[in-house]
N, C-alpha and C. Protein backbone atom coordinates (compact mmCIF):
# COMPACT_ATOMS: atom_id res chain seq x y z
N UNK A 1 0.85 -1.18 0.00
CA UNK A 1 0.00 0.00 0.00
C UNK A 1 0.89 1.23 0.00
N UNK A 2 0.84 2.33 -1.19
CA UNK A 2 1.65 3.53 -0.87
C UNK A 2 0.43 4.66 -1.13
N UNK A 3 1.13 5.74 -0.21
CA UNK A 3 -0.03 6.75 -0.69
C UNK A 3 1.29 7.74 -0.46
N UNK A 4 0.84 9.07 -1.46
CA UNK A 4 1.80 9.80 -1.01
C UNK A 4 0.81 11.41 -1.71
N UNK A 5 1.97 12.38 -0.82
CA UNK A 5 1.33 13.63 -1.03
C UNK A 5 2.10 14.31 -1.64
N UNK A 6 2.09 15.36 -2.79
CA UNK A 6 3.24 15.75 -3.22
C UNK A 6 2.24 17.58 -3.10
N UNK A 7 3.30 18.20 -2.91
CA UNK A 7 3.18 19.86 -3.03
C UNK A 7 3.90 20.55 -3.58
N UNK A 8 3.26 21.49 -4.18
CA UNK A 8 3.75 22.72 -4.97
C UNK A 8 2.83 23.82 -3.96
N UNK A 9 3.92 24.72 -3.09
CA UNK A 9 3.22 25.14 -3.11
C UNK A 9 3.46 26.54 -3.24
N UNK A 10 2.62 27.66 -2.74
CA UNK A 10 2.60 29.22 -3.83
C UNK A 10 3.08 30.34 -3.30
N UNK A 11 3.55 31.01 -3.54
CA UNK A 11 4.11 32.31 -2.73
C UNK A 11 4.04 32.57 -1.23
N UNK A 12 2.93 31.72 -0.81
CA UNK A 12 2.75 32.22 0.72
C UNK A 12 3.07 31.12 1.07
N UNK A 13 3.41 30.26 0.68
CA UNK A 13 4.32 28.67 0.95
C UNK A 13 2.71 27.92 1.03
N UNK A 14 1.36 28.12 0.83
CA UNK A 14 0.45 27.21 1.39
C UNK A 14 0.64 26.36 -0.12
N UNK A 15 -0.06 24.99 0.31
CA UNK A 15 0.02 23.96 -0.88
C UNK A 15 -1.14 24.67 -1.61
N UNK A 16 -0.72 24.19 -3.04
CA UNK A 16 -1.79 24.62 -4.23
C UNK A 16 -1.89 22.85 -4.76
N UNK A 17 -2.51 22.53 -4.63
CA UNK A 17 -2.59 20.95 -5.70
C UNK A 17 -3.23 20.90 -6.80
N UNK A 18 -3.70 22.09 -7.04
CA UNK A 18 -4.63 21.75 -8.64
C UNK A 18 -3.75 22.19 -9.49
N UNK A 19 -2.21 22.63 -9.21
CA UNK A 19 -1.98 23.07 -10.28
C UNK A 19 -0.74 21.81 -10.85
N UNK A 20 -0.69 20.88 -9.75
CA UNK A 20 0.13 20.09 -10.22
C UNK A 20 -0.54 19.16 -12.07
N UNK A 21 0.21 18.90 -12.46
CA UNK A 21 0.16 17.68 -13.50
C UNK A 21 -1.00 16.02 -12.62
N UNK A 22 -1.93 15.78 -13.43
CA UNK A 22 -1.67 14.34 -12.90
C UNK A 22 -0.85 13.58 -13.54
N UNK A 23 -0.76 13.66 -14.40
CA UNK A 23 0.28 12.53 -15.53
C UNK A 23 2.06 12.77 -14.43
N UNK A 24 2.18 13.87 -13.79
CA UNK A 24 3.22 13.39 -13.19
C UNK A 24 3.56 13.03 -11.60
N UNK A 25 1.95 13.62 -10.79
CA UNK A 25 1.68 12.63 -9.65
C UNK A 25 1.72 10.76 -10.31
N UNK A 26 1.26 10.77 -11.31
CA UNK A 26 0.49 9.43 -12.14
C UNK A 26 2.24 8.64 -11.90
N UNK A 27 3.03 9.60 -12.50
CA UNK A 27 4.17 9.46 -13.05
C UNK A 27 5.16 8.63 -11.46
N UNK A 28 5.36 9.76 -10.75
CA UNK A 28 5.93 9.22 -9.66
C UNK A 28 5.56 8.20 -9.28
N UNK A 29 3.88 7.88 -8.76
CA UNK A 29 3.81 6.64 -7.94
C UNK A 29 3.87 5.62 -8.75
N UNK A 30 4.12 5.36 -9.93
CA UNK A 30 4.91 3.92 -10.68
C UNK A 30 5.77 4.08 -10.22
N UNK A 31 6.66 4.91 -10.10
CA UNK A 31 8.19 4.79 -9.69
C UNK A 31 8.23 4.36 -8.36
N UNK A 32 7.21 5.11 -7.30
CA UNK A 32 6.91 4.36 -5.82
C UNK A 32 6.70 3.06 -5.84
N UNK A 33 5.85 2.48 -7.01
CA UNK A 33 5.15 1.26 -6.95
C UNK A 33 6.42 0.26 -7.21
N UNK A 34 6.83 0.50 -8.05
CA UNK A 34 8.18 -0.22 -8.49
C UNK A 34 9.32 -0.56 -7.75
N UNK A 35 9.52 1.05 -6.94
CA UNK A 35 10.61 0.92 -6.10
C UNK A 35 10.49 0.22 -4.95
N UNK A 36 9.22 0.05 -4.42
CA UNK A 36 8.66 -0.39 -2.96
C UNK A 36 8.90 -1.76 -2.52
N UNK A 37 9.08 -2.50 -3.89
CA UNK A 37 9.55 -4.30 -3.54
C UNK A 37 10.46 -4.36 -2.93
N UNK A 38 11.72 -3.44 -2.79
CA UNK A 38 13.34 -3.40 -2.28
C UNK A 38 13.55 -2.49 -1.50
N UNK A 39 12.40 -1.54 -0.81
CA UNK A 39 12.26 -0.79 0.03
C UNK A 39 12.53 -1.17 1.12
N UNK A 40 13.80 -0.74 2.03
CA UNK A 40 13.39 -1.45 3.54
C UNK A 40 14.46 -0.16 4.34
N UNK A 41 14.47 -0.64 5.85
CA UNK A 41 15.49 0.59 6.55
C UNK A 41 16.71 0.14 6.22
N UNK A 42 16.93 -0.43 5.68
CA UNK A 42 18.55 -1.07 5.98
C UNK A 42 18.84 -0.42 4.48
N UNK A 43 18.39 -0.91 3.41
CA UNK A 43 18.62 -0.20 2.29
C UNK A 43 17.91 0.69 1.51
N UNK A 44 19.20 2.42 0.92
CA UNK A 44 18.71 3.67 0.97
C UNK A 44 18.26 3.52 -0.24
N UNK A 45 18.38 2.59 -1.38
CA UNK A 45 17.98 2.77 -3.05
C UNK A 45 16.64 3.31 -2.84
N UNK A 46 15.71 3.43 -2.09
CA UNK A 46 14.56 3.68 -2.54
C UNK A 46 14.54 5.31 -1.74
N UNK A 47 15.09 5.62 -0.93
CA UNK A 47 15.03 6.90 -0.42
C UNK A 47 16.12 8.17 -2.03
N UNK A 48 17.02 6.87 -2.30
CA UNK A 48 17.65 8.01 -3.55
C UNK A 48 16.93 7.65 -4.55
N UNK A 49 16.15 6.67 -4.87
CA UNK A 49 15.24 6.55 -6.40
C UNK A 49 14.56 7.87 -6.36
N UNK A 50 13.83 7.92 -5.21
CA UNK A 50 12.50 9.03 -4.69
C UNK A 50 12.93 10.51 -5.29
N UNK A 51 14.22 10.69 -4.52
CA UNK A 51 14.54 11.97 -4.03
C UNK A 51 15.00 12.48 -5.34
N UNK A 52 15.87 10.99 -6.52
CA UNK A 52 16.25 11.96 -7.69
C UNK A 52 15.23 11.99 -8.27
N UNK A 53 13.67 11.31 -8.43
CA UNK A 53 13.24 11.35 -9.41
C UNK A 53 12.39 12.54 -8.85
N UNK A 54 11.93 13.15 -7.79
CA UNK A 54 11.37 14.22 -7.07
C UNK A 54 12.19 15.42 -7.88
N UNK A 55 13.85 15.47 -7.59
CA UNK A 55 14.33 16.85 -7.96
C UNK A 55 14.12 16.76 -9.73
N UNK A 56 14.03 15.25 -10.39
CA UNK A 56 14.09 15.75 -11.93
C UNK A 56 12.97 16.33 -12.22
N UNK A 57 12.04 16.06 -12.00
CA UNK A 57 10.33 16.14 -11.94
C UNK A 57 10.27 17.62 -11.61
N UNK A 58 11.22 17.90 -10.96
CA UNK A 58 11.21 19.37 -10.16
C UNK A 58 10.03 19.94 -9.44
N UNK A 59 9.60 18.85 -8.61
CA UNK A 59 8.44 18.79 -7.63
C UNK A 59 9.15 19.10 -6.14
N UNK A 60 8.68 20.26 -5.78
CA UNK A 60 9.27 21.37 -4.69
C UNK A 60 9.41 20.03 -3.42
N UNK A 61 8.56 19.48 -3.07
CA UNK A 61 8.40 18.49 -1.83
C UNK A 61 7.49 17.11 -2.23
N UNK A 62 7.49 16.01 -1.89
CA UNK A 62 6.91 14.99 -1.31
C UNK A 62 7.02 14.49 0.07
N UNK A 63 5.92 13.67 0.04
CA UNK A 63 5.95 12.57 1.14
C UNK A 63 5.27 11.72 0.92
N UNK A 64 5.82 10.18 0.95
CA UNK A 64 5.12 8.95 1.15
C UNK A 64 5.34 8.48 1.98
N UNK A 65 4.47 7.51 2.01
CA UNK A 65 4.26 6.83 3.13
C UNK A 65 3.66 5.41 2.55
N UNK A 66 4.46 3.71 3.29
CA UNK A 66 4.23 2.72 2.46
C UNK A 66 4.16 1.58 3.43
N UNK A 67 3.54 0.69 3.34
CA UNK A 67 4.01 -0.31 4.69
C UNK A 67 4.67 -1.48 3.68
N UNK A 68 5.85 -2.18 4.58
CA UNK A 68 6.34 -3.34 4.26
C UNK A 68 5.52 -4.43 4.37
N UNK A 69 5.06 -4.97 3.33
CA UNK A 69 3.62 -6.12 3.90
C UNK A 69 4.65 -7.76 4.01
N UNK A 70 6.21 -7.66 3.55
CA UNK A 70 6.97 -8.63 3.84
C UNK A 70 7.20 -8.81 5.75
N UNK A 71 7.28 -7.57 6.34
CA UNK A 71 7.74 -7.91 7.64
C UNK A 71 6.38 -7.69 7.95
N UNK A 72 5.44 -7.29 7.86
CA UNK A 72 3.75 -7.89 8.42
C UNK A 72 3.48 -6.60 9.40
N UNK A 73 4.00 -4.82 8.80
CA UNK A 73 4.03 -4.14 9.75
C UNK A 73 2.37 -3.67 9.15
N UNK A 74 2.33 -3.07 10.65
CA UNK A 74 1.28 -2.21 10.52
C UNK A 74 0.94 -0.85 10.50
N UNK A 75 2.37 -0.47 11.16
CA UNK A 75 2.42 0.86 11.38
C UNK A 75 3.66 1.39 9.85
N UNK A 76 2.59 2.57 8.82
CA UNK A 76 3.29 2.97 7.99
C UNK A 76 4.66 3.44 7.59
N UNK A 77 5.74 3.24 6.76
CA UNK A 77 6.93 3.92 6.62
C UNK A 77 6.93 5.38 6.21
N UNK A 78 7.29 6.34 6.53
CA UNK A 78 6.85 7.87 6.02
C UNK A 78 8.33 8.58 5.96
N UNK A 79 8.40 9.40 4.34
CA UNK A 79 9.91 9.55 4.14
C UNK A 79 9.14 10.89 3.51
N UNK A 80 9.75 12.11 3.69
CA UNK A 80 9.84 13.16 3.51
C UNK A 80 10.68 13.55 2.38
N UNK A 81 10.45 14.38 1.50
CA UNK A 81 11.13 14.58 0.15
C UNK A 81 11.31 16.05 -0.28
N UNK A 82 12.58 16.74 -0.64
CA UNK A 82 12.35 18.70 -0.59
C UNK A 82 12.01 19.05 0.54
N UNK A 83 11.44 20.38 -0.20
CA UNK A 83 11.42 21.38 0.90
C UNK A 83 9.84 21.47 1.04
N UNK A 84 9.38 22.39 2.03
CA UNK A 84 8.05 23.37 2.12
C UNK A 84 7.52 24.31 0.98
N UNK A 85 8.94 25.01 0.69
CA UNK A 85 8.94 26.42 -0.27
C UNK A 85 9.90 26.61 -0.77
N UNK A 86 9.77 27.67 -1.78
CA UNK A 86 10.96 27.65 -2.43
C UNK A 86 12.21 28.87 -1.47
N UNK A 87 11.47 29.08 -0.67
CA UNK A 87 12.01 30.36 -0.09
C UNK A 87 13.25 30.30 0.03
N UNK A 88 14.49 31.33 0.47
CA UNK A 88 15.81 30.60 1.83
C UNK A 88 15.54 30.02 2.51
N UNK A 89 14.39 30.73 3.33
CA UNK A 89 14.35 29.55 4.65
C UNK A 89 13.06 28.52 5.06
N UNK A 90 13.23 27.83 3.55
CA UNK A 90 12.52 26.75 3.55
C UNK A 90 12.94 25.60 4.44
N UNK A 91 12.36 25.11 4.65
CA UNK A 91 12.28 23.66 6.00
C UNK A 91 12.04 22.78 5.15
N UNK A 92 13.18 21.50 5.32
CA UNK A 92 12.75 20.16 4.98
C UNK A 92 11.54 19.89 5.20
N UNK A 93 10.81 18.73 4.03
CA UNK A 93 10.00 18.13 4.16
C UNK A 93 10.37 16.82 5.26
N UNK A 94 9.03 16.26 6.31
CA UNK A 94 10.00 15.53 7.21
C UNK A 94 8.66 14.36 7.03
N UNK A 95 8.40 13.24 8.21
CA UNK A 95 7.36 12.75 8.48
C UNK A 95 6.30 12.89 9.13
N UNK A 96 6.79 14.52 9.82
CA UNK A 96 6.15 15.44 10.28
C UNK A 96 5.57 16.12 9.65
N UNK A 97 5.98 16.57 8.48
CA UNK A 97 4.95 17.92 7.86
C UNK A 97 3.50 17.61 7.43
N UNK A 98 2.91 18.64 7.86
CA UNK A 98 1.47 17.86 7.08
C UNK A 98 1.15 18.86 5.93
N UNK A 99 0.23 18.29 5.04
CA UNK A 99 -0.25 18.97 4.09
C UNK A 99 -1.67 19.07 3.98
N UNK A 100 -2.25 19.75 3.22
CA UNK A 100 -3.80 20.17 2.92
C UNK A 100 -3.79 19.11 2.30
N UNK A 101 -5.06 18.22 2.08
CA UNK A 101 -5.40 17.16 1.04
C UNK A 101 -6.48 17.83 0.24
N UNK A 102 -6.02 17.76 -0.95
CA UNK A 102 -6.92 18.15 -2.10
C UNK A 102 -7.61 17.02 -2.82
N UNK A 103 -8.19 17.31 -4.55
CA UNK A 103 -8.67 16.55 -4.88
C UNK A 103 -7.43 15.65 -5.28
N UNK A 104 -6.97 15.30 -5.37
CA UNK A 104 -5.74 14.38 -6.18
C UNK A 104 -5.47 13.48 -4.60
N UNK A 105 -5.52 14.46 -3.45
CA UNK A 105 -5.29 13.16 -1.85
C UNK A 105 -6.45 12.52 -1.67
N UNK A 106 -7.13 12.54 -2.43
CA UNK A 106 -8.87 11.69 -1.49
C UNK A 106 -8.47 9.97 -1.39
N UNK A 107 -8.70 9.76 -3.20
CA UNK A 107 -8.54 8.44 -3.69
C UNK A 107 -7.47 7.61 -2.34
N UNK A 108 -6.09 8.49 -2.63
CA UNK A 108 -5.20 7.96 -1.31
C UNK A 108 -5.73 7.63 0.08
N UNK A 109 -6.16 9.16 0.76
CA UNK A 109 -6.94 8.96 1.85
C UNK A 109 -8.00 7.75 2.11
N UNK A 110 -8.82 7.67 0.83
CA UNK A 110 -9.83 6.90 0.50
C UNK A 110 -9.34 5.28 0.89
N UNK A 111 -8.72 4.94 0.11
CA UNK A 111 -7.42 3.91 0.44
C UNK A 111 -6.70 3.18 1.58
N UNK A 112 -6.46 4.42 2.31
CA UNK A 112 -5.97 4.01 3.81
C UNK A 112 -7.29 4.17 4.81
N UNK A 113 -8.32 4.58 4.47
CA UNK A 113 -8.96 4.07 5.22
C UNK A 113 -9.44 2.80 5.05
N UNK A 114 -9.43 2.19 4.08
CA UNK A 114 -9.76 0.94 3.51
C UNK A 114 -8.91 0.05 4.31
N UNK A 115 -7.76 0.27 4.23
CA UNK A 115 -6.48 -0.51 4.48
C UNK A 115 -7.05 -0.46 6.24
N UNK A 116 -7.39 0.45 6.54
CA UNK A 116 -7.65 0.17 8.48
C UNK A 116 -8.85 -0.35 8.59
N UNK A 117 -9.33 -0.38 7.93
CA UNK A 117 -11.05 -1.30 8.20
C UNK A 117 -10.67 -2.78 8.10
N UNK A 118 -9.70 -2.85 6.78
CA UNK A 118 -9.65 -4.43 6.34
C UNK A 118 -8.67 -4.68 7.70
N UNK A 119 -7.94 -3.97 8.91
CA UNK A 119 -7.27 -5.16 9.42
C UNK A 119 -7.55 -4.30 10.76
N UNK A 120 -8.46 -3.91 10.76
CA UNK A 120 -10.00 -4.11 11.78
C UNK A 120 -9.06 -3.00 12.88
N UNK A 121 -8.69 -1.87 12.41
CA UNK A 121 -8.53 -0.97 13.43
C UNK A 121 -9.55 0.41 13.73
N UNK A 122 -10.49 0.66 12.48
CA UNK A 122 -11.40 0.70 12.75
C UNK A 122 -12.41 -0.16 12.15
N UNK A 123 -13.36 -0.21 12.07
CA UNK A 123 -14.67 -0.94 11.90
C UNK A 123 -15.68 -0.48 10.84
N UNK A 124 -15.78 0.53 10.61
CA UNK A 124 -16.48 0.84 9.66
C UNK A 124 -15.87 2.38 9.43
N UNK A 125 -16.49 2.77 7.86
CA UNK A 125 -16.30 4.13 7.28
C UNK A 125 -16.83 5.51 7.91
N UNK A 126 -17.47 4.45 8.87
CA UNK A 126 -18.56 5.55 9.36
C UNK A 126 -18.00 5.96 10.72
N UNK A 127 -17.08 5.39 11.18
CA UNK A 127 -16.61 5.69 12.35
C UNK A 127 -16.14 7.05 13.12
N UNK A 128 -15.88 7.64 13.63
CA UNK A 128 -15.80 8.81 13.99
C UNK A 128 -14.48 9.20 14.24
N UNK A 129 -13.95 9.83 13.30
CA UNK A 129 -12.50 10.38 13.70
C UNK A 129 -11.98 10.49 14.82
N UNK A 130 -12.92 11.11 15.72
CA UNK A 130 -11.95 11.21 16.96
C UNK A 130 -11.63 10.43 17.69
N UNK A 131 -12.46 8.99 17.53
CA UNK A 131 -12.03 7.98 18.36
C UNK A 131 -11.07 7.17 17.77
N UNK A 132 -10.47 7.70 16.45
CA UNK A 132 -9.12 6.74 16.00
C UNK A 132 -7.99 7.74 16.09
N UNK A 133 -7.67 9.06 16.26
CA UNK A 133 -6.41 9.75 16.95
C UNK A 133 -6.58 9.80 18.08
N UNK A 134 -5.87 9.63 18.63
CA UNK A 134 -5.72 9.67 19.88
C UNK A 134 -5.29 10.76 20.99
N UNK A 135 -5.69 11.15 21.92
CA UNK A 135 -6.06 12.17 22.91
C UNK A 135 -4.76 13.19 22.37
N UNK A 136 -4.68 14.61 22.10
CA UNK A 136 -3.87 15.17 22.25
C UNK A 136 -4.20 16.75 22.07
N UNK A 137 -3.60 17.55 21.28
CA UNK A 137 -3.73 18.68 21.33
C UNK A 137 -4.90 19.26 20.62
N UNK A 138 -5.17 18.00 19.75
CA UNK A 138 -6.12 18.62 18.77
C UNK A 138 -8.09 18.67 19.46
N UNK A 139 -7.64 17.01 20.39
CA UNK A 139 -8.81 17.20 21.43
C UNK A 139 -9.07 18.47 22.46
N UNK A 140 -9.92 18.68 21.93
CA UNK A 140 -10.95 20.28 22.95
C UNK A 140 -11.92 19.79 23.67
N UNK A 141 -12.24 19.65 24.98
CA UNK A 141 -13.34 19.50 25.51
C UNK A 141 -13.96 18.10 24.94
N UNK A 142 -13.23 17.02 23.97
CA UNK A 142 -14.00 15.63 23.69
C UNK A 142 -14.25 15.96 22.39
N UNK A 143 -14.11 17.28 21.42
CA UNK A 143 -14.25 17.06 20.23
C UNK A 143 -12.71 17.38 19.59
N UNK A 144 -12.64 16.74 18.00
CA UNK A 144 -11.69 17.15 17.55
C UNK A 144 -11.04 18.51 16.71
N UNK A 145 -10.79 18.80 17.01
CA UNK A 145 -10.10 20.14 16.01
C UNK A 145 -9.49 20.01 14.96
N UNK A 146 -9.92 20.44 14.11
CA UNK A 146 -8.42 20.78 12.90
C UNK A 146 -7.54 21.58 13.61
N UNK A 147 -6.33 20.81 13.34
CA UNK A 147 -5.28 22.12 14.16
C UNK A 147 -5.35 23.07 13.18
N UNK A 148 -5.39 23.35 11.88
CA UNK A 148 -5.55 25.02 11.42
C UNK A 148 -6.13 25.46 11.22
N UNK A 149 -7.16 25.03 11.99
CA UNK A 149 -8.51 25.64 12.00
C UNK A 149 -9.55 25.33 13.47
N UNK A 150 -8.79 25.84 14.50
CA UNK A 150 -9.25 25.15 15.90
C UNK A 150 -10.50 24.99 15.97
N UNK A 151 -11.29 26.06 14.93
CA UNK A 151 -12.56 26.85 15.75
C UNK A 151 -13.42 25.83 14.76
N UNK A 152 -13.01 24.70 13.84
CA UNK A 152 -14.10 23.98 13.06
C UNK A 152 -13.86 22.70 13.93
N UNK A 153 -14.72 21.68 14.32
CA UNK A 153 -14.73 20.29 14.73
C UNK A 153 -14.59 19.66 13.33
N UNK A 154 -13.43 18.52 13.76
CA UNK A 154 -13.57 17.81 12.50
C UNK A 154 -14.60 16.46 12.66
């Protein structure tokens, strides 16, 4: 399973995703799909496949994220790719950064929720977000927050 997020994003550093290509989101994740059989921590070929085919593509940042279904993990691999912006003081992309999901992240999103139903971490589609993150900053009073956007419940 890979899903990944890629950004371009615009003068004020926020992500823009409609203006990417699909033919070269399309483009990369063959190269994810391909590279992912020989993917592991021990060996970097797939962190330098990523990263050169990211700078040829000249796609400002990625991030994927993939599980090894050979070692039977459950918890995803997440590799950070570029920067934020084009600025000077742009910040690595990490496994930390998050991004806006647009139309081009659903299908993905769509996906991994699939992937947690089928191995029963949640239960159905219908389930309620807040009871699958777990207690932290984003919980207010028992509901969840968007962190960039405190004042909407997600």
């Amino acid at each position: 399973m890979i899903l990944a997020s890629i950004i371009e994003p615009n003068k004020y550093g926020m992500s823009n995703n409609s203006k990417l290509s699909p033919y070269i989101v399309f483009k990369l994740l063959l190269l994810v799909l391909a590279s992912s059989s020989y993917a592991n921590a021990e060996d970097d070929r797939f962190d330098k496949a990523i990263a050169a085919k990211v700078s040829k593509l000249n796609i400002r940042g990625a991030s994927i994220a993939y599980f090894d279904s050979t070692k039977g993990m459950i918890e995803p691999i997440i590799r950070g790719y570029g920067e934020v912006s084009s600025s000077s003081s742009a910040t690595k992309v990490t496994a930390d950064t998050t991004f806006m999901l647009a139309s081009v992240s659903k299908p993905f999103t769509a996906s991994a929720v699939a992937v947690l139903v089928d191995k029963e971490i949640i239960y159905s589609i219908y389930d309620d977000i807040c009871n699958v993150i777990p207690s932290s900053e984003y919980d207010v009073m028992g509901m969840c927050r968007n962190p960039n956007y405190p004042g909407n419940i997600i």
